[in-house]
N, C-alpha and C. Protein backbone atom coordinates (compact mmCIF):
# COMPACT_ATOMS: atom_id res chain seq x y z
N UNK A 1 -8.51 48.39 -16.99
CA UNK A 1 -8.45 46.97 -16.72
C UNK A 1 -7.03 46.59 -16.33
N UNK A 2 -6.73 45.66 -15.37
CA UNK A 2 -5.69 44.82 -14.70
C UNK A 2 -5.24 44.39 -15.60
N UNK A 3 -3.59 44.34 -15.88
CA UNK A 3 -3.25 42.86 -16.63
C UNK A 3 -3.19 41.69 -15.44
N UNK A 4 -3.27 41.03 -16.16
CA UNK A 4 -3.15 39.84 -15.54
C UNK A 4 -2.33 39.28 -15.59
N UNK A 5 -1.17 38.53 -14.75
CA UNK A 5 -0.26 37.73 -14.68
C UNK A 5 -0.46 36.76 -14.77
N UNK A 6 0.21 35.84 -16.27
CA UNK A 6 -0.18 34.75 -16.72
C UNK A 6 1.10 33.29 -15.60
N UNK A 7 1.88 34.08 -14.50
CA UNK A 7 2.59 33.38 -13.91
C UNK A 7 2.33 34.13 -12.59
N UNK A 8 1.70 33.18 -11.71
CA UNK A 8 1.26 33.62 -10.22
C UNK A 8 2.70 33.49 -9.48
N UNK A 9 2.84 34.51 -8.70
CA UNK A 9 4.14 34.33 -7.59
C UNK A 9 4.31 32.93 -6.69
N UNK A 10 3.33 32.88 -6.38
CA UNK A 10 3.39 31.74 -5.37
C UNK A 10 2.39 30.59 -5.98
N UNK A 11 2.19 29.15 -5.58
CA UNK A 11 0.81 28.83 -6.10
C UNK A 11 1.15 27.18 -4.86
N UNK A 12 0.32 26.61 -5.10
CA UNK A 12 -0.05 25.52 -4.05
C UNK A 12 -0.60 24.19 -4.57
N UNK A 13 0.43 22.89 -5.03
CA UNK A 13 -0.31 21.95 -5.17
C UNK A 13 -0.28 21.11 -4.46
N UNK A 14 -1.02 20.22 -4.86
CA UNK A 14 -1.33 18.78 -4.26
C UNK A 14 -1.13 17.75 -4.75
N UNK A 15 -0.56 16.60 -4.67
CA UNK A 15 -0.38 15.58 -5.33
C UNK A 15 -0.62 14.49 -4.60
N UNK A 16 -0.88 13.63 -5.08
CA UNK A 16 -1.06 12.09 -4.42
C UNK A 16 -0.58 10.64 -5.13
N UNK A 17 0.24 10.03 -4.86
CA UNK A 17 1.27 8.82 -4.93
C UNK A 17 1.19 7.69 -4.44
N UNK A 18 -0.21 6.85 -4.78
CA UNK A 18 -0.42 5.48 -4.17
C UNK A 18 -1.46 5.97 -3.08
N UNK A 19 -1.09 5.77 -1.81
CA UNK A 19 -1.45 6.23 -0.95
C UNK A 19 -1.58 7.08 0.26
N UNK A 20 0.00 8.02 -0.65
CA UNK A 20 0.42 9.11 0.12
C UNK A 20 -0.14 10.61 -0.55
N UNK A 21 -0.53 11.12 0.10
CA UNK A 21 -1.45 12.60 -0.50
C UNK A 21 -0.37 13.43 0.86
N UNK A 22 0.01 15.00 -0.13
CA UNK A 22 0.96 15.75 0.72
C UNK A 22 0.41 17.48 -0.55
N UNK A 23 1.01 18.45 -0.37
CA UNK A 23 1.46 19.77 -0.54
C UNK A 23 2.39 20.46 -0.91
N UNK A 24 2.96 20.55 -2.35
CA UNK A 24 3.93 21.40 -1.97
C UNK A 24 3.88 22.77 -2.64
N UNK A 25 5.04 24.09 -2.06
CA UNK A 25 4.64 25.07 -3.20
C UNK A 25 5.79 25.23 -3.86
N UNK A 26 5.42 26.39 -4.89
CA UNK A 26 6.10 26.43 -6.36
C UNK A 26 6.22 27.54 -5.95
N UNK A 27 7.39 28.09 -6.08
CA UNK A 27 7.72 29.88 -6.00
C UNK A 27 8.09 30.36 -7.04
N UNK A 28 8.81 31.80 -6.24
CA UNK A 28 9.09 32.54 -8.12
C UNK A 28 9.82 32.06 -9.15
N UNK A 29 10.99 31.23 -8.50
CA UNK A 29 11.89 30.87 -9.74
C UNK A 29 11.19 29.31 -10.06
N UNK A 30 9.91 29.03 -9.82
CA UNK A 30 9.61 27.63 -10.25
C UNK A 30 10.11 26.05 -9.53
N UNK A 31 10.90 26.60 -8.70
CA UNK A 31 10.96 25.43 -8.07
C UNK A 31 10.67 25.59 -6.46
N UNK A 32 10.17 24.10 -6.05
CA UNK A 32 9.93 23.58 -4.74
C UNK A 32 10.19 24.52 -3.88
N UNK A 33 9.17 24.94 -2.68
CA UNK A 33 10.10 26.06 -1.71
C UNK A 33 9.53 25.30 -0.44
N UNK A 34 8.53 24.60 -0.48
CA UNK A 34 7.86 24.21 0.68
C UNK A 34 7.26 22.64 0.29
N UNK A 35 7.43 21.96 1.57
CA UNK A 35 7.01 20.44 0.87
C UNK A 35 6.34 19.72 2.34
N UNK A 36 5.37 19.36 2.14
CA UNK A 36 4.78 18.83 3.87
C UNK A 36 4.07 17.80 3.28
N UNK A 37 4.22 16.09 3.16
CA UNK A 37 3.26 15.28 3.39
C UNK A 37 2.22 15.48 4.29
N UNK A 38 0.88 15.52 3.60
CA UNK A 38 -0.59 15.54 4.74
C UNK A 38 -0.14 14.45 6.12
N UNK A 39 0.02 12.97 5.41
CA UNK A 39 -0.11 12.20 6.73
C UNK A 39 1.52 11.35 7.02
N UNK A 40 2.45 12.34 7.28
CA UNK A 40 3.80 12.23 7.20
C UNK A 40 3.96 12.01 8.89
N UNK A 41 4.00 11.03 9.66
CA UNK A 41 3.92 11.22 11.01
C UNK A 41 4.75 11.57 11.60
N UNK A 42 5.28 12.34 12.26
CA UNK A 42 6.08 13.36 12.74
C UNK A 42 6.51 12.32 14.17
N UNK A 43 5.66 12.20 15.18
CA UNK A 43 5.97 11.07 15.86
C UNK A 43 5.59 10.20 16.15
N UNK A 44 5.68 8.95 15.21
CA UNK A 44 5.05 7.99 15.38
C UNK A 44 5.20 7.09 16.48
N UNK A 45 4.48 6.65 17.05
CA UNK A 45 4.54 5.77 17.93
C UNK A 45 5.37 3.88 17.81
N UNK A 46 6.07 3.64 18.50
CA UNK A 46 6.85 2.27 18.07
C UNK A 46 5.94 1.94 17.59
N UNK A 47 4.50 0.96 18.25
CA UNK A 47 4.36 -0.01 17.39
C UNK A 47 3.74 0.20 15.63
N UNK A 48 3.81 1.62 15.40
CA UNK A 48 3.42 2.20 14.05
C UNK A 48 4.58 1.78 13.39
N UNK A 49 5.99 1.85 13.70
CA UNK A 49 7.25 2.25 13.27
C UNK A 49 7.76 0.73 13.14
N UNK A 50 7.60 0.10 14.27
CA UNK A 50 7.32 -1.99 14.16
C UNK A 50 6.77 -2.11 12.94
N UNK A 51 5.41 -2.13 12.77
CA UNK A 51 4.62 -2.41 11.52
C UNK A 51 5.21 -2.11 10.35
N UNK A 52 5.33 -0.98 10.23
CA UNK A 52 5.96 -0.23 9.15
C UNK A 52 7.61 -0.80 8.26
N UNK A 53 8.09 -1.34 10.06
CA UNK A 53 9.21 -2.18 9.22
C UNK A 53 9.13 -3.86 8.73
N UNK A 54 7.88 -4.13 9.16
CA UNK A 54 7.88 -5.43 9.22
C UNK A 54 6.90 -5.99 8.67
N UNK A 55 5.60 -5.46 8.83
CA UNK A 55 4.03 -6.04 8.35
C UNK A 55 3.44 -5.11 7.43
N UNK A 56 3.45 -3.85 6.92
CA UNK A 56 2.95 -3.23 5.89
C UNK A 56 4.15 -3.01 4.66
N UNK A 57 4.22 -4.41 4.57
CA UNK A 57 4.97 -4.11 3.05
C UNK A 57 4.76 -5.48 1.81
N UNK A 58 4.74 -5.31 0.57
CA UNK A 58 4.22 -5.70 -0.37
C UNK A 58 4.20 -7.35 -0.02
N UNK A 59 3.00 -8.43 -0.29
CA UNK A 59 3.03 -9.08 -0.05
C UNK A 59 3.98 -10.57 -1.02
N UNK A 60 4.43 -11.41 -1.06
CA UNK A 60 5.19 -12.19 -1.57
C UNK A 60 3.84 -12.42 -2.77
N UNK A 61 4.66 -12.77 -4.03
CA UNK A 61 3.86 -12.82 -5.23
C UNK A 61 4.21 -14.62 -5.23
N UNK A 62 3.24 -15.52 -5.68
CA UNK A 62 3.64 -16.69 -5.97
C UNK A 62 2.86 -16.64 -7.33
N UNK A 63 4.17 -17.22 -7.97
CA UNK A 63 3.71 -17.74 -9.88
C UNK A 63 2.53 -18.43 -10.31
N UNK A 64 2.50 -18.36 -10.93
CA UNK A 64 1.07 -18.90 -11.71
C UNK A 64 1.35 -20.37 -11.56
N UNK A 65 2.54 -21.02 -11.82
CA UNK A 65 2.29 -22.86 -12.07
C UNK A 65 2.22 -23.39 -10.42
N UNK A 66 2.96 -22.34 -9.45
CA UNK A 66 2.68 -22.86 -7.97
C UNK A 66 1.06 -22.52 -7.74
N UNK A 67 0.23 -21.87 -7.98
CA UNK A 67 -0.75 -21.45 -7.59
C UNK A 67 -2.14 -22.44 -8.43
N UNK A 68 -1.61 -22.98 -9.71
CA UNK A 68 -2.40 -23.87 -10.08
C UNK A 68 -1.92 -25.35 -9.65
N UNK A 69 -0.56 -25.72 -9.20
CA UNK A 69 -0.40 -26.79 -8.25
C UNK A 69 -1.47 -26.69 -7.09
N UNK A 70 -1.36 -25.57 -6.46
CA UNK A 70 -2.12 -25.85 -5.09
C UNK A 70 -3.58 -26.05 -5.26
N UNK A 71 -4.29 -24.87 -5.99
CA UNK A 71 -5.37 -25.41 -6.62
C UNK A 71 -5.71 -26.88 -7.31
N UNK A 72 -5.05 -27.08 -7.63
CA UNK A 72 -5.09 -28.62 -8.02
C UNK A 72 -4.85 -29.38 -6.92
N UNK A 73 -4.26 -29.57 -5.52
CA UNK A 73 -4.18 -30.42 -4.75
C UNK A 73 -4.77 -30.31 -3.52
N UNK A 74 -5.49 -28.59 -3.58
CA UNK A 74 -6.69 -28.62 -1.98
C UNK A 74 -7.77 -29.67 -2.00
N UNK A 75 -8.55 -29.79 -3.15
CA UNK A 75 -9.65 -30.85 -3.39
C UNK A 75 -9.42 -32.11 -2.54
N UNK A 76 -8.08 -32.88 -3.37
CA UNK A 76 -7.79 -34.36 -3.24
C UNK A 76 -7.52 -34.28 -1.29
N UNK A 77 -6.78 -33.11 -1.22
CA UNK A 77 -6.50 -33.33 0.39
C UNK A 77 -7.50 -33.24 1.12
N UNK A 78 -8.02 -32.38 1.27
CA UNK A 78 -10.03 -32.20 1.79
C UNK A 78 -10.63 -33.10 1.65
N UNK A 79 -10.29 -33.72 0.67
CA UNK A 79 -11.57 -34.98 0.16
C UNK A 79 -10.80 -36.08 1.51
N UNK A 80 -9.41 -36.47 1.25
CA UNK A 80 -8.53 -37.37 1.88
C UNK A 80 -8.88 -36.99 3.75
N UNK A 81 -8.70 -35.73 4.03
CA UNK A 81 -8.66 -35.58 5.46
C UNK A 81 -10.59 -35.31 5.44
N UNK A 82 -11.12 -35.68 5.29
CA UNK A 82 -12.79 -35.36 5.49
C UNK A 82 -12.78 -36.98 5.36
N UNK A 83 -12.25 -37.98 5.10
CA UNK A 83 -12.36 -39.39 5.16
C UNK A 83 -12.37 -39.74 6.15
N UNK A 84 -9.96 -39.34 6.55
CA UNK A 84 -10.02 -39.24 7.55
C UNK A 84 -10.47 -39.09 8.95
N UNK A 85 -11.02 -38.56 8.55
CA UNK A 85 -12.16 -38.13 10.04
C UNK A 85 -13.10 -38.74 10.24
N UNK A 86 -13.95 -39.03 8.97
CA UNK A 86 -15.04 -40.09 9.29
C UNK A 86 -14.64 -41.13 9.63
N UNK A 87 -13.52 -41.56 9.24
CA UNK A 87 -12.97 -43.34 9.65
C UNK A 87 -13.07 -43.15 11.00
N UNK A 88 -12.45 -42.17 11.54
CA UNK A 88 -11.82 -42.30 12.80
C UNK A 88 -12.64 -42.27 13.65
N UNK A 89 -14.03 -41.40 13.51
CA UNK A 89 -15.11 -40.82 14.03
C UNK A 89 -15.35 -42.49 13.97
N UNK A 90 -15.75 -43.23 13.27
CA UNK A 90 -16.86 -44.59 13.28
C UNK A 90 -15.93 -45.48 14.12
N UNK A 91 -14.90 -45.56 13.63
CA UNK A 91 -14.06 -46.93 14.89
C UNK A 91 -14.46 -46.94 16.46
């Protein structure tokens, strides 16, 4: 019977980080030898690289007391401009 090597020479993982999934390997002395993001774009095209600096990034957080202000004041305005309109509509 084989022994078996309880430490493989080479080995291959995978990891994934939000929404980035990539490869890397582990060699003999245990560290990093190879590292390739799956969808790492090599050449992206401007308007990917536009977006990227400008429109895919975390959106502005607004607080809880602004967000129950506004909730509290869509009603009265809707109600106010849906008047609006009927007045104007009948004159």
């Amino acid at each position: 019977m084989q022994p078996v090597d309880p430490k493989p020479n080479k080995r291959e993982l995978t990891y994934q980080v939000g929404w980035k999934k990539g490869r890397m390997e582990i060699g003999k002395n245990g560290k990093v030898t190879n590292h390739r993001p799956d969808n790492a774009p090599s050449n992206a095209s401007a308007l990917v690289r536009f977006m990227e600096r400008t429109a895919w990034k975390p959106a502005f957080r607004i607080t809880d007391s602004i967000m129950i202000a506004i909730l509290w004041s869509v009603p009265p305005v809707a109600f106010f401009l849906t008047w609006l309109l009927v007045y104007y509509l009948g004159i």
